[in-house]
PDB file of N, CA and C in Angstrom:
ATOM      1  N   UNK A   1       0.855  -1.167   0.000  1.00  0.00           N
ATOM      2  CA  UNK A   1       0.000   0.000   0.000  1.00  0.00           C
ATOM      3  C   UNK A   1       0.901   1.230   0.000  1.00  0.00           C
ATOM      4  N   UNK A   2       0.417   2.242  -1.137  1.00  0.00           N
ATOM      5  CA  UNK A   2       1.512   3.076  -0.543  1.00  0.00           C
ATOM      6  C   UNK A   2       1.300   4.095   0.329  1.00  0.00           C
ATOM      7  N   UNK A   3       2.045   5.188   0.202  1.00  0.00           N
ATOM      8  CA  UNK A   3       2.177   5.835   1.699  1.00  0.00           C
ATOM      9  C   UNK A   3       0.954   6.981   1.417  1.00  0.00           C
ATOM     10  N   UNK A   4       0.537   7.739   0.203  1.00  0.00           N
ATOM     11  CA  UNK A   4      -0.641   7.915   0.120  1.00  0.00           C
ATOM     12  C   UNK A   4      -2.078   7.210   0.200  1.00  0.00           C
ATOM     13  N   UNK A   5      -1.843   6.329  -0.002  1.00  0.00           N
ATOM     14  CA  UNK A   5      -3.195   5.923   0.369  1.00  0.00           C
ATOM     15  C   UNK A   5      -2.815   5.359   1.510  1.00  0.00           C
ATOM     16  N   UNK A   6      -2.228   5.444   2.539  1.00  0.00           N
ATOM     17  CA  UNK A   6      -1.751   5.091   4.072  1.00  0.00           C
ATOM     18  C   UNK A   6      -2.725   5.904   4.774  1.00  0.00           C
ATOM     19  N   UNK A   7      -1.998   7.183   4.234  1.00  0.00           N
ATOM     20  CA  UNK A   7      -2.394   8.485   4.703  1.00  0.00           C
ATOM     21  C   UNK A   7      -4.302   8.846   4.417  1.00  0.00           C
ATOM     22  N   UNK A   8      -4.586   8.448   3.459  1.00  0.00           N
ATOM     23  CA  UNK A   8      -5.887   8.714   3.109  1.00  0.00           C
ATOM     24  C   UNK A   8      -6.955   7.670   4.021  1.00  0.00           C
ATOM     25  N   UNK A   9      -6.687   6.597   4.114  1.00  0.00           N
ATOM     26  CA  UNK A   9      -7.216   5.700   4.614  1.00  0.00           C
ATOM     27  C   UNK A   9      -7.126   5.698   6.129  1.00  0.00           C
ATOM     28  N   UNK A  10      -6.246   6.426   6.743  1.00  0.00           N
ATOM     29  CA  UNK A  10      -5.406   6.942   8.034  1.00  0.00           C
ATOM     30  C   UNK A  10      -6.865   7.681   8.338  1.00  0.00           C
ATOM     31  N   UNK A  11      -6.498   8.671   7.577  1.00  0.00           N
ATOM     32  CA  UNK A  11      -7.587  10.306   7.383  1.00  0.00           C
ATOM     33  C   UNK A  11      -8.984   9.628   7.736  1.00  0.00           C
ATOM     34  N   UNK A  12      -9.716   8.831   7.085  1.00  0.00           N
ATOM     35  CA  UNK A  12     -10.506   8.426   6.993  1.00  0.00           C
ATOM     36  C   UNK A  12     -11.274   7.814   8.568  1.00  0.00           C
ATOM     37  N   UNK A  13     -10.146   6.983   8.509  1.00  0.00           N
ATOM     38  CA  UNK A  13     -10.371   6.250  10.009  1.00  0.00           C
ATOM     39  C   UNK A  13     -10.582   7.137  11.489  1.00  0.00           C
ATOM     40  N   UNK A  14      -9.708   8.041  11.206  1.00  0.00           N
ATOM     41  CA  UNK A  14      -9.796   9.202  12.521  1.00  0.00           C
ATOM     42  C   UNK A  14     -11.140  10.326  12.270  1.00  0.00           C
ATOM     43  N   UNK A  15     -11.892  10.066  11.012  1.00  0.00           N
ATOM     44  CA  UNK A  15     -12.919  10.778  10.571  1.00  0.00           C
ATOM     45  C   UNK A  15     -14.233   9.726  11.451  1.00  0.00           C
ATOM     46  N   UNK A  16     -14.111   8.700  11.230  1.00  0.00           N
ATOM     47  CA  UNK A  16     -15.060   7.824  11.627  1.00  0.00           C
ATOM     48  C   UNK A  16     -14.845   7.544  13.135  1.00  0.00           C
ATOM     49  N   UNK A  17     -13.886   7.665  13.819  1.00  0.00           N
ATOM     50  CA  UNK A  17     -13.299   6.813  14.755  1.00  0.00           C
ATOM     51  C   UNK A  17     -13.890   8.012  16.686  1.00  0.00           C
ATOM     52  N   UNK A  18     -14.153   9.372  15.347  1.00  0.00           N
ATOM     53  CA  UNK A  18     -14.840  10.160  16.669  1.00  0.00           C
ATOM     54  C   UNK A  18     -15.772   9.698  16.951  1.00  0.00           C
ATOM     55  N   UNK A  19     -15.991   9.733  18.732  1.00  0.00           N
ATOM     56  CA  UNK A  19     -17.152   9.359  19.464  1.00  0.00           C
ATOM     57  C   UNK A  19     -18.832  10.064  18.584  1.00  0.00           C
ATOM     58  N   UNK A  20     -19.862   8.913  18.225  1.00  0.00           N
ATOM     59  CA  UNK A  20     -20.859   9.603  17.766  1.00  0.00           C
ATOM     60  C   UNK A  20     -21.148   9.454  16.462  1.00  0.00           C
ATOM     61  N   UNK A  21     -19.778   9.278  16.280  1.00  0.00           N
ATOM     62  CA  UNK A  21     -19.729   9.825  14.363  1.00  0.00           C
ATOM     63  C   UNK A  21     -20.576   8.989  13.652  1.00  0.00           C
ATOM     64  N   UNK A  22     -20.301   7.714  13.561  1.00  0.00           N
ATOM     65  CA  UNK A  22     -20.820   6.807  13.052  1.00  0.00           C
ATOM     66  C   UNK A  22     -22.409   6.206  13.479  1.00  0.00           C
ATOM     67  N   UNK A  23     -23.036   6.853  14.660  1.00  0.00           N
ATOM     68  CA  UNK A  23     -24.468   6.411  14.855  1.00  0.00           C
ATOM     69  C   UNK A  23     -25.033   7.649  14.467  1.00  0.00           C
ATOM     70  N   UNK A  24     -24.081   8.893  14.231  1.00  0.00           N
ATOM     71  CA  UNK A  24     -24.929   9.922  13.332  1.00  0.00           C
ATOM     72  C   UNK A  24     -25.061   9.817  11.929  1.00  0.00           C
ATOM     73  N   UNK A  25     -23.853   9.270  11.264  1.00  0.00           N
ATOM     74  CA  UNK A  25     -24.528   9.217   9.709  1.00  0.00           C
ATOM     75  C   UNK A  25     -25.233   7.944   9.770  1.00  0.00           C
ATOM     76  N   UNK A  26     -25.004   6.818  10.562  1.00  0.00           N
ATOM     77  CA  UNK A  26     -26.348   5.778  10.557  1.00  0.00           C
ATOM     78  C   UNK A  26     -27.831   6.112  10.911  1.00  0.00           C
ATOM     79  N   UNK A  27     -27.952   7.336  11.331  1.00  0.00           N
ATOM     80  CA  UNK A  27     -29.273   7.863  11.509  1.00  0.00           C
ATOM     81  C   UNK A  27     -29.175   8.855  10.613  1.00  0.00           C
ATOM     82  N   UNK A  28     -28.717   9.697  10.180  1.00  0.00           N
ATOM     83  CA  UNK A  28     -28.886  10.487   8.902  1.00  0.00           C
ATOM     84  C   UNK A  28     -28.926  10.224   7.480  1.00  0.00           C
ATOM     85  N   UNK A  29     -28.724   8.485   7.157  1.00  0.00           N
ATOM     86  CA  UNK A  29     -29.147   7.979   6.103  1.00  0.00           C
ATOM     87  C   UNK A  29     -30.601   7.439   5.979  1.00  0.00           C
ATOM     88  N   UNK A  30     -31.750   7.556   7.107  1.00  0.00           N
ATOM     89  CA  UNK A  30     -32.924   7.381   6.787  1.00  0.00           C
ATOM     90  C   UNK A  30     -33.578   8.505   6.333  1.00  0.00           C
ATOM     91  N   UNK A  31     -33.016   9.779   6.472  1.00  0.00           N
ATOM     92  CA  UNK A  31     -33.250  11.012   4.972  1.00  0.00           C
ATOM     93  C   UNK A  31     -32.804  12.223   6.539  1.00  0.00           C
ATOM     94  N   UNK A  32     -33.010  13.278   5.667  1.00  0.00           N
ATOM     95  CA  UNK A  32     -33.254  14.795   6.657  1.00  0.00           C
ATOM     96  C   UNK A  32     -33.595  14.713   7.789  1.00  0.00           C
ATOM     97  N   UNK A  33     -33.052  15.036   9.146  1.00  0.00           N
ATOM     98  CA  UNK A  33     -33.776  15.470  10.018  1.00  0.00           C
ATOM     99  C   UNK A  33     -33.035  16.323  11.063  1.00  0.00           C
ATOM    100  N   UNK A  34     -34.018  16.820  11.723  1.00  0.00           N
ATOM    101  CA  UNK A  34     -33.673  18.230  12.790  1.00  0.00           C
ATOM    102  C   UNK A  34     -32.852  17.879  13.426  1.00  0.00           C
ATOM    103  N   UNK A  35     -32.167  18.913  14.229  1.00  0.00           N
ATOM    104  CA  UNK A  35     -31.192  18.653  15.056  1.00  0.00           C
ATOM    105  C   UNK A  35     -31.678  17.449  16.814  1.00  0.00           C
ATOM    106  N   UNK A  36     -32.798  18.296  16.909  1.00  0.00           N
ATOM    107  CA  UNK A  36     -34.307  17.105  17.944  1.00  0.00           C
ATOM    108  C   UNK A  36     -33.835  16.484  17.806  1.00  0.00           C
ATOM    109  N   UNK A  37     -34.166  15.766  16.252  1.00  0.00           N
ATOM    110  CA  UNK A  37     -34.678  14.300  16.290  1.00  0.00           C
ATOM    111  C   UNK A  37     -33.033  13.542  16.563  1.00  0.00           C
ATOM    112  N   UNK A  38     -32.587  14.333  15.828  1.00  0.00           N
ATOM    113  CA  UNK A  38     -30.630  13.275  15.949  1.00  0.00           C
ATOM    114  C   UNK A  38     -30.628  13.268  17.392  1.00  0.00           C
ATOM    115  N   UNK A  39     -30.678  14.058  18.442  1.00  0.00           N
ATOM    116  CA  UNK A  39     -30.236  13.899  19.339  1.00  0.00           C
ATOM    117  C   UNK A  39     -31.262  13.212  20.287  1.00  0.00           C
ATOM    118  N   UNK A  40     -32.660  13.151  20.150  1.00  0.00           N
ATOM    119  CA  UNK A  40     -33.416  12.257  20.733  1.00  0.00           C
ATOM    120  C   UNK A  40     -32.919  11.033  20.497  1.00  0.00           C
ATOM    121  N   UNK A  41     -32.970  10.829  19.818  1.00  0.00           N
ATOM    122  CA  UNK A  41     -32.700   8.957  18.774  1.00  0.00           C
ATOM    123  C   UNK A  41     -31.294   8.485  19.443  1.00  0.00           C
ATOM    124  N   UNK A  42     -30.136   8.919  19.084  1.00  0.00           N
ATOM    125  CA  UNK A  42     -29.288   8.419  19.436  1.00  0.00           C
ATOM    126  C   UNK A  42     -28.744   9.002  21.286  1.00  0.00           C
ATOM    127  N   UNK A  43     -29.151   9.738  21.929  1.00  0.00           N
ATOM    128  CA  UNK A  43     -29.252  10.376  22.855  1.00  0.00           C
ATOM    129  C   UNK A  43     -27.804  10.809  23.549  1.00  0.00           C
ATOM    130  N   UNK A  44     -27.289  11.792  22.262  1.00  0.00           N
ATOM    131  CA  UNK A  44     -26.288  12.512  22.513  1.00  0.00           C
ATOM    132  C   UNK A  44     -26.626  14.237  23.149  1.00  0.00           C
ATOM    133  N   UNK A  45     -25.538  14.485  24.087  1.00  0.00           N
ATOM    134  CA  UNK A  45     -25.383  15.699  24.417  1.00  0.00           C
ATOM    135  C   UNK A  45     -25.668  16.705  23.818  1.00  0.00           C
ATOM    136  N   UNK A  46     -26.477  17.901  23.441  1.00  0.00           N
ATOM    137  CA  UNK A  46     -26.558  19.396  22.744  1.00  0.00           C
ATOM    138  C   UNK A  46     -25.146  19.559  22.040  1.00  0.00           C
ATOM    139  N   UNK A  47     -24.650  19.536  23.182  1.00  0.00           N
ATOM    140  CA  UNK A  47     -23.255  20.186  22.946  1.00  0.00           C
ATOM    141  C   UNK A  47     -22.570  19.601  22.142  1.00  0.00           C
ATOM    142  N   UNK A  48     -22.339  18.079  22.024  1.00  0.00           N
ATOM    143  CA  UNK A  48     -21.361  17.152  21.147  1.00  0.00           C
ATOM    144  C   UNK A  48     -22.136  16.520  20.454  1.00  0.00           C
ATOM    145  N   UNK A  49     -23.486  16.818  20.437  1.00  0.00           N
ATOM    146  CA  UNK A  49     -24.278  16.827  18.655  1.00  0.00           C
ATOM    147  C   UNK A  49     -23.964  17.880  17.828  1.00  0.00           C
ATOM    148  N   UNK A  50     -23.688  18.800  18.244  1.00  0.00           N
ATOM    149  CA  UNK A  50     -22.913  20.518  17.882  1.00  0.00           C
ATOM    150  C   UNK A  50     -22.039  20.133  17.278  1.00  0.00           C
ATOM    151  N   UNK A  51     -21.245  19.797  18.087  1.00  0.00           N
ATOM    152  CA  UNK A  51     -19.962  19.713  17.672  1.00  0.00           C
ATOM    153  C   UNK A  51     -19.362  18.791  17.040  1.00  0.00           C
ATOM    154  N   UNK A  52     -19.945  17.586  16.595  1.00  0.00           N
ATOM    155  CA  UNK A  52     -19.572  16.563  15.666  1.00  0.00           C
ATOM    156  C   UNK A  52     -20.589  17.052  14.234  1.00  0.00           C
ATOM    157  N   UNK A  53     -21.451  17.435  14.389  1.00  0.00           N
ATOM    158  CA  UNK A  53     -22.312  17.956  12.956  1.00  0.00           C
ATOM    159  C   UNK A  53     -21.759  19.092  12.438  1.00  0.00           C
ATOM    160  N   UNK A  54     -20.941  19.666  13.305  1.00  0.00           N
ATOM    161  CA  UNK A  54     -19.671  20.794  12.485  1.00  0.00           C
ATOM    162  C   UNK A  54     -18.559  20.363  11.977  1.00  0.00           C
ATOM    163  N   UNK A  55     -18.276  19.078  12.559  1.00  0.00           N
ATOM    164  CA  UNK A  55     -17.155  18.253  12.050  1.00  0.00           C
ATOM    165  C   UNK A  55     -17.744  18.135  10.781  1.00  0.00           C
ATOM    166  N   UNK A  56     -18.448  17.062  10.985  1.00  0.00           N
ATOM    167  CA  UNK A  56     -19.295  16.097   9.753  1.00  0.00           C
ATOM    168  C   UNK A  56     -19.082  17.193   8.610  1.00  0.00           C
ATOM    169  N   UNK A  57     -19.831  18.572   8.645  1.00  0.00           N
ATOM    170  CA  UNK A  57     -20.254  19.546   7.754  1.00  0.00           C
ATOM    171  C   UNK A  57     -18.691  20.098   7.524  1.00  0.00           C
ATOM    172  N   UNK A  58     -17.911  20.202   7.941  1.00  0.00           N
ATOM    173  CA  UNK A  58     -16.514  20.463   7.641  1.00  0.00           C
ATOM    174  C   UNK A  58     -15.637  19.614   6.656  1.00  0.00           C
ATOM    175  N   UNK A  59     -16.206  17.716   7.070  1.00  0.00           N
ATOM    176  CA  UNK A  59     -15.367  17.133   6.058  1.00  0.00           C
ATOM    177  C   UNK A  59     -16.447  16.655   4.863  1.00  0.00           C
ATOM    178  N   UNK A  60     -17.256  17.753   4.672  1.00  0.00           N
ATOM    179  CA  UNK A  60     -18.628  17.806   3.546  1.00  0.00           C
ATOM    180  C   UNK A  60     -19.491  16.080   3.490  1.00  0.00           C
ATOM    181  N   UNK A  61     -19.756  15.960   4.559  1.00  0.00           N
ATOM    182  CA  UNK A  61     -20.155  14.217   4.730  1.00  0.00           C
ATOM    183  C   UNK A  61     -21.737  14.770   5.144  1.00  0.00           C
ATOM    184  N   UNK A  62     -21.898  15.552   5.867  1.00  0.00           N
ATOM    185  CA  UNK A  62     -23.170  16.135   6.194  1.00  0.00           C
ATOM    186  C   UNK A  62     -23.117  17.557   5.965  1.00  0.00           C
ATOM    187  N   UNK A  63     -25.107  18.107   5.386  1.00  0.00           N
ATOM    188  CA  UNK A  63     -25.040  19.374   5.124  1.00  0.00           C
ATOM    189  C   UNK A  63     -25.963  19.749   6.176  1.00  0.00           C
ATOM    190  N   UNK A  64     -26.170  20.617   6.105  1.00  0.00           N
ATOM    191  CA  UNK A  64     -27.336  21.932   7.383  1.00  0.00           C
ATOM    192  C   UNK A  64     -27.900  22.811   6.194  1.00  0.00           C
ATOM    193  N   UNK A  65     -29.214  22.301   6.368  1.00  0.00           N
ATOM    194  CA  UNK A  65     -29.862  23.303   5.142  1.00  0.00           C
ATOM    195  C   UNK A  65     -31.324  24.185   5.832  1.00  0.00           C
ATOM    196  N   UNK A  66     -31.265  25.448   5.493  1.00  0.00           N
ATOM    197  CA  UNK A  66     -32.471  26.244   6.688  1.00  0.00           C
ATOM    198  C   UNK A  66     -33.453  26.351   5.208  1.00  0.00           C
ATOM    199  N   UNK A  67     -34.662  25.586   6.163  1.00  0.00           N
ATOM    200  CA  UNK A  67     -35.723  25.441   5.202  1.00  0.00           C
ATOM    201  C   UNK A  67     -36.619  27.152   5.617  1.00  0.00           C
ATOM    202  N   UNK A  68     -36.806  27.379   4.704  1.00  0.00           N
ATOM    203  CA  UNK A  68     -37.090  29.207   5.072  1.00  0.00           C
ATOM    204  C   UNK A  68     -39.091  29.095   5.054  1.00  0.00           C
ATOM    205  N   UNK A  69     -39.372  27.799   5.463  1.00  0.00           N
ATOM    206  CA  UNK A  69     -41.241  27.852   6.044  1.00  0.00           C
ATOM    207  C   UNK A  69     -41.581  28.730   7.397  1.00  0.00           C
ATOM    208  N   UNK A  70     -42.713  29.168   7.960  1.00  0.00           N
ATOM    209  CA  UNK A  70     -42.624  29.378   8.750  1.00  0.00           C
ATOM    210  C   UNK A  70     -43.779  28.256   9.433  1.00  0.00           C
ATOM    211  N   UNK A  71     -42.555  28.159  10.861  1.00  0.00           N
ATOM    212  CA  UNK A  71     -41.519  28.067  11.528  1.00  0.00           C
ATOM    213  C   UNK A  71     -40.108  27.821  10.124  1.00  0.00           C
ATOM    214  N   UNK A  72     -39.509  28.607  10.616  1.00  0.00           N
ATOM    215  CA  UNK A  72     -38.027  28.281   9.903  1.00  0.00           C
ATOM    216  C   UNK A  72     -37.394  26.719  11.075  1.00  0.00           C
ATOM    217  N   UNK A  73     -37.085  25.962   9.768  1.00  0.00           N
ATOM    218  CA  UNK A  73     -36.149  24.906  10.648  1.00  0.00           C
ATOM    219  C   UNK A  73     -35.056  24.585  10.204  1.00  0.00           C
ATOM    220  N   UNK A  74     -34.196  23.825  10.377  1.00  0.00           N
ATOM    221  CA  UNK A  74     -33.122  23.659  10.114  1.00  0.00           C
ATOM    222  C   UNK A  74     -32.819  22.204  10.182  1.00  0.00           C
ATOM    223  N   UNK A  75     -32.462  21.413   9.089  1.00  0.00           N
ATOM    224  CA  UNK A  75     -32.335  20.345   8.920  1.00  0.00           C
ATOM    225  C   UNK A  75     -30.802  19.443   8.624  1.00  0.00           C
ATOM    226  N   UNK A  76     -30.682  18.544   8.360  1.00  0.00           N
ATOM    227  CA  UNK A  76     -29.015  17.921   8.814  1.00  0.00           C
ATOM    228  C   UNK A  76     -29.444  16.648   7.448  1.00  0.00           C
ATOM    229  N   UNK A  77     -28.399  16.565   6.711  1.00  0.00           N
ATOM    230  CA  UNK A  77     -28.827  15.174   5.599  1.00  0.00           C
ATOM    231  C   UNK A  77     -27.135  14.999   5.562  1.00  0.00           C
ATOM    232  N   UNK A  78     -27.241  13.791   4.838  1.00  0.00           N
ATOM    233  CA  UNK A  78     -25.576  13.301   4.320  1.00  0.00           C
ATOM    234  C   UNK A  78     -25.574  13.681   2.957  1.00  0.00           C
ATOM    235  N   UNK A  79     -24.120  14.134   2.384  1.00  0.00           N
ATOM    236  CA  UNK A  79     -24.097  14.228   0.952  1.00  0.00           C
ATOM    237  C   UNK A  79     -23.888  13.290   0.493  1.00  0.00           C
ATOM    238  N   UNK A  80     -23.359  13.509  -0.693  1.00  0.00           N
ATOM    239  CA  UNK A  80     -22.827  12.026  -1.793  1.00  0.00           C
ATOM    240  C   UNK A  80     -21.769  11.485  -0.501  1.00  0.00           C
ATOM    241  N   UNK A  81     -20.525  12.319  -0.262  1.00  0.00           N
ATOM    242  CA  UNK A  81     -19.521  11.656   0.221  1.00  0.00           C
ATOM    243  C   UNK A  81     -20.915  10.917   1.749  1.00  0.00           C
ATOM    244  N   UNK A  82     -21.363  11.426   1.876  1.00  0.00           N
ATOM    245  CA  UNK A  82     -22.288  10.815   3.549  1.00  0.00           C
ATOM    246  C   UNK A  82     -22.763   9.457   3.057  1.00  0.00           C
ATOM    247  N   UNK A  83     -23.201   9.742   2.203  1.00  0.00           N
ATOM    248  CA  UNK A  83     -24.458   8.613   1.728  1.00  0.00           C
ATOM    249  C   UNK A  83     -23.672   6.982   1.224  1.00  0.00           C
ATOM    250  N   UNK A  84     -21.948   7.716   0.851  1.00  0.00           N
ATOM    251  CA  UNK A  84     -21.011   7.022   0.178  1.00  0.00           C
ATOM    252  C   UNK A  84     -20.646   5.576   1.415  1.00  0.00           C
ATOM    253  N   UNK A  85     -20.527   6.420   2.983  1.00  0.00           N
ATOM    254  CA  UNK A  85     -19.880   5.732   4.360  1.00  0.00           C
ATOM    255  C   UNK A  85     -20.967   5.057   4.518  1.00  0.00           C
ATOM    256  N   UNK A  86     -22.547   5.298   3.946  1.00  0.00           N
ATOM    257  CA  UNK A  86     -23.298   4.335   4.536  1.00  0.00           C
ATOM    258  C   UNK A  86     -23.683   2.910   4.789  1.00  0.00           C
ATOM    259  N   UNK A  87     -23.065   1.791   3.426  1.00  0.00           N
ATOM    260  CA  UNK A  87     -22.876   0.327   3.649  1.00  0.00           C
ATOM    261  C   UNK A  87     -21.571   0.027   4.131  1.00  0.00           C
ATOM    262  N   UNK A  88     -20.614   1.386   4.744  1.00  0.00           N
ATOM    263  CA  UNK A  88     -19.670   1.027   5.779  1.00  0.00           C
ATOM    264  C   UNK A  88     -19.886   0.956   7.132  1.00  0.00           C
ATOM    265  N   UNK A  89     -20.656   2.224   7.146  1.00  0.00           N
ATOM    266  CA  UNK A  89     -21.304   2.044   8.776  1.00  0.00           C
ATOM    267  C   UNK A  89     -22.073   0.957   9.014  1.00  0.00           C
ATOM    268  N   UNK A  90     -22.925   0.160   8.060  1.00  0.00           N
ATOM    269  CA  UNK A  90     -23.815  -0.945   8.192  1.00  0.00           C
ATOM    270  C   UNK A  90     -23.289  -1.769   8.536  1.00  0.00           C
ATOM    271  N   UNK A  91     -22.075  -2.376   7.821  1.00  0.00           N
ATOM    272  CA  UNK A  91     -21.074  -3.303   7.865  1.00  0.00           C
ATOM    273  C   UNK A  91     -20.344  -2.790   8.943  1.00  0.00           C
ATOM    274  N   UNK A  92     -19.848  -2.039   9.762  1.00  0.00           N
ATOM    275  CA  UNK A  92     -19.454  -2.163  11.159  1.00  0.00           C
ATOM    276  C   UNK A  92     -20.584  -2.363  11.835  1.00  0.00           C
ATOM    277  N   UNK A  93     -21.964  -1.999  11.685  1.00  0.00           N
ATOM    278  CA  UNK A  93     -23.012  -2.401  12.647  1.00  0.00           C
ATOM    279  C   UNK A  93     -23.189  -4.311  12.574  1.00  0.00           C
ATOM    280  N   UNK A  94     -23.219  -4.428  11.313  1.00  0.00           N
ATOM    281  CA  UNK A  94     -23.073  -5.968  11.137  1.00  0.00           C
ATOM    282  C   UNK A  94     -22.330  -6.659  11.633  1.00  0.00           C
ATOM    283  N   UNK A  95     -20.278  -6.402  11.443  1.00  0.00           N
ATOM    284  CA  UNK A  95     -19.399  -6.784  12.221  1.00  0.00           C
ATOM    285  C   UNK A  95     -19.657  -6.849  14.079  1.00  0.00           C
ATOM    286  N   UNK A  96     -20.202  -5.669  13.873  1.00  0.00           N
ATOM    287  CA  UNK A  96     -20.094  -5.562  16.005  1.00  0.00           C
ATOM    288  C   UNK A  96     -21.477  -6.426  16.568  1.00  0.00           C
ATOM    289  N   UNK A  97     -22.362  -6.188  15.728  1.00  0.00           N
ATOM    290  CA  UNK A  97     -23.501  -7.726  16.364  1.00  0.00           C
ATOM    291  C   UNK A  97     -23.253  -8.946  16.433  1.00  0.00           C
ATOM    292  N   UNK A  98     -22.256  -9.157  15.406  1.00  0.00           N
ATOM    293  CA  UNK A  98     -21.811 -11.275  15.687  1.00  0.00           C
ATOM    294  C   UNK A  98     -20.758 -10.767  16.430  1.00  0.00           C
ATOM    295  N   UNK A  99     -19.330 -10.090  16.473  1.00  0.00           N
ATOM    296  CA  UNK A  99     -18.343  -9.791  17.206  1.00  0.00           C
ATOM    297  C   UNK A  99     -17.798  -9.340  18.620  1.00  0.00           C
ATOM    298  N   UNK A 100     -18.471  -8.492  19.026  1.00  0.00           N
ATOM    299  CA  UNK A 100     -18.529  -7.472  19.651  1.00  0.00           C
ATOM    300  C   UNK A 100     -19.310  -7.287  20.555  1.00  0.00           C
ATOM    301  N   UNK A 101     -18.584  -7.977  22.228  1.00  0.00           N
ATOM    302  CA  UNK A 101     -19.933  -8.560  23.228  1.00  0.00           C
ATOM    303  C   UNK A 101     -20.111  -7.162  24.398  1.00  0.00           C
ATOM    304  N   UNK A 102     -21.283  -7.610  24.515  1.00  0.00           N
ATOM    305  CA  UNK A 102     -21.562  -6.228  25.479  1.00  0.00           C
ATOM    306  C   UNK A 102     -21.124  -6.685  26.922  1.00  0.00           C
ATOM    307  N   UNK A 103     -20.806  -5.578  27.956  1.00  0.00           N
ATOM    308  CA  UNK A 103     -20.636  -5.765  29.080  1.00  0.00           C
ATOM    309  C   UNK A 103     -21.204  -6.772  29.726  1.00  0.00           C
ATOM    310  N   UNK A 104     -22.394  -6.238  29.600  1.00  0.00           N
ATOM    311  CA  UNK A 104     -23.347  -7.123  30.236  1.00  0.00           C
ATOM    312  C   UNK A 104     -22.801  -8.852  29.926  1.00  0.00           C
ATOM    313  N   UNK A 105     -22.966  -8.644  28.596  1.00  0.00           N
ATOM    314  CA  UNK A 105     -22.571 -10.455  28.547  1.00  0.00           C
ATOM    315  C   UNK A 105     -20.811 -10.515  28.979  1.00  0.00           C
ATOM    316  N   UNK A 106     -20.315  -9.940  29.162  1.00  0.00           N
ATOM    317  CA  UNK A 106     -18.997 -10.271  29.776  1.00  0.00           C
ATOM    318  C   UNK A 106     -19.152 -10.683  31.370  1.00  0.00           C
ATOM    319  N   UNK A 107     -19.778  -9.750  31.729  1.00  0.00           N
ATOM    320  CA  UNK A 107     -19.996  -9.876  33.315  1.00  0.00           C
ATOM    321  C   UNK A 107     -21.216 -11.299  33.273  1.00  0.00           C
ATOM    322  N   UNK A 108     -21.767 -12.005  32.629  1.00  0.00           N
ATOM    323  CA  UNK A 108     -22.140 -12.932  32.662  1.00  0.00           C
ATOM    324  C   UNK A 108     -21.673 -14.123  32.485  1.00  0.00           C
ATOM    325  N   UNK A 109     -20.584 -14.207  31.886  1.00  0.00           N
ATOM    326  CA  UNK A 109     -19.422 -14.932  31.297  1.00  0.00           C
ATOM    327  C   UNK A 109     -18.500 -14.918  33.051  1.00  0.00           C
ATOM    328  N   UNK A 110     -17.882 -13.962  33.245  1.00  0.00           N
ATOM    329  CA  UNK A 110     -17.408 -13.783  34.608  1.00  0.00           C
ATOM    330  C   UNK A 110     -18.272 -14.257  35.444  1.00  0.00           C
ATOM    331  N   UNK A 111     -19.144 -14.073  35.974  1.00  0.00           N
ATOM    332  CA  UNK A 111     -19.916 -14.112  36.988  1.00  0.00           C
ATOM    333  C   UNK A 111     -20.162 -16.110  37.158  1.00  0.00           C
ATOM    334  N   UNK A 112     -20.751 -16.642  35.630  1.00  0.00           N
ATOM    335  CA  UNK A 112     -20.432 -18.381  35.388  1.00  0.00           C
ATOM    336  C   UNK A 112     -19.208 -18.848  35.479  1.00  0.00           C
ATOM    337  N   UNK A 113     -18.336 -18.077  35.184  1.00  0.00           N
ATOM    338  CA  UNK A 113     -17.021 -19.068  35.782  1.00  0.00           C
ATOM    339  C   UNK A 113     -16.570 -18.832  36.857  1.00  0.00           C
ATOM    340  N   UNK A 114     -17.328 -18.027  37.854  1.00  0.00           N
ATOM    341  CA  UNK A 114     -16.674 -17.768  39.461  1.00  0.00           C
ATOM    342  C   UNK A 114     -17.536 -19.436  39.714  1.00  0.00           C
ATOM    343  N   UNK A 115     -18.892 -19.180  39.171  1.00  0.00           N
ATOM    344  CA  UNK A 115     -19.835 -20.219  39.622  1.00  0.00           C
ATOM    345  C   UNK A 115     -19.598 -21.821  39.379  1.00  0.00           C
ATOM    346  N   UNK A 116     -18.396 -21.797  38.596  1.00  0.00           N
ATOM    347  CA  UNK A 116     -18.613 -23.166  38.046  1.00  0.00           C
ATOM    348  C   UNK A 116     -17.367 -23.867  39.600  1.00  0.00           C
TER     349      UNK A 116
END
């Protein structure tokens, strides 16, 4: 591999790898929605729904578009590049359901072999 695409694929990974990132464009590929609804759904902070949807909108993966109805609202979608990460994010959601055990089942795992 060479050292550009090291670097690109590098880039990439530290794009995805922020806390959030990835259960926001997995909820922003079922189409448009308010800033509410992202943060009801996945039940992130004001503040670091802020601040990762400025990321997002920085590395042009998500846009912010003010629909001018009244009430004026303001809405959040993925672009091409957004829409592009989306059978990647699936496929890590896929990978981490057979892979990827939750606490809970660890401490159940622990808890049967104190017992055995």
């Amino acid at each position: 591999m060479s050292s550009t695409l090291c670097s690109k694929v590098e880039k990439g990974l530290q794009i995805l790898n922020r806390r959030w990132t990835c259960l926001i464009i997995y909820q922003l590929h079922f189409g448009p929605q308010r800033f509410s609804e992202i943060q009801t759904v996945i039940g992130i902070s004001k503040r670091l729904l802020s601040e990762r949807l400025k990321d997002l909108e920085e590395e042009k993966i998500v846009k912010r578009e003010i629909i001018m109805k009244s009430p004026i609202k303001i809405v959040y979608s993925l672009t091409d590049k957004g829409l592009a990460l989306t059978p990647v994010v699936k496929e890590i959601e896929r990978w981490s359901q057979t892979w990827v055990e939750d606490e809970d089942d660890e401490d159940m795992e622990d808890l049967n072999t104190l017992q055995a």
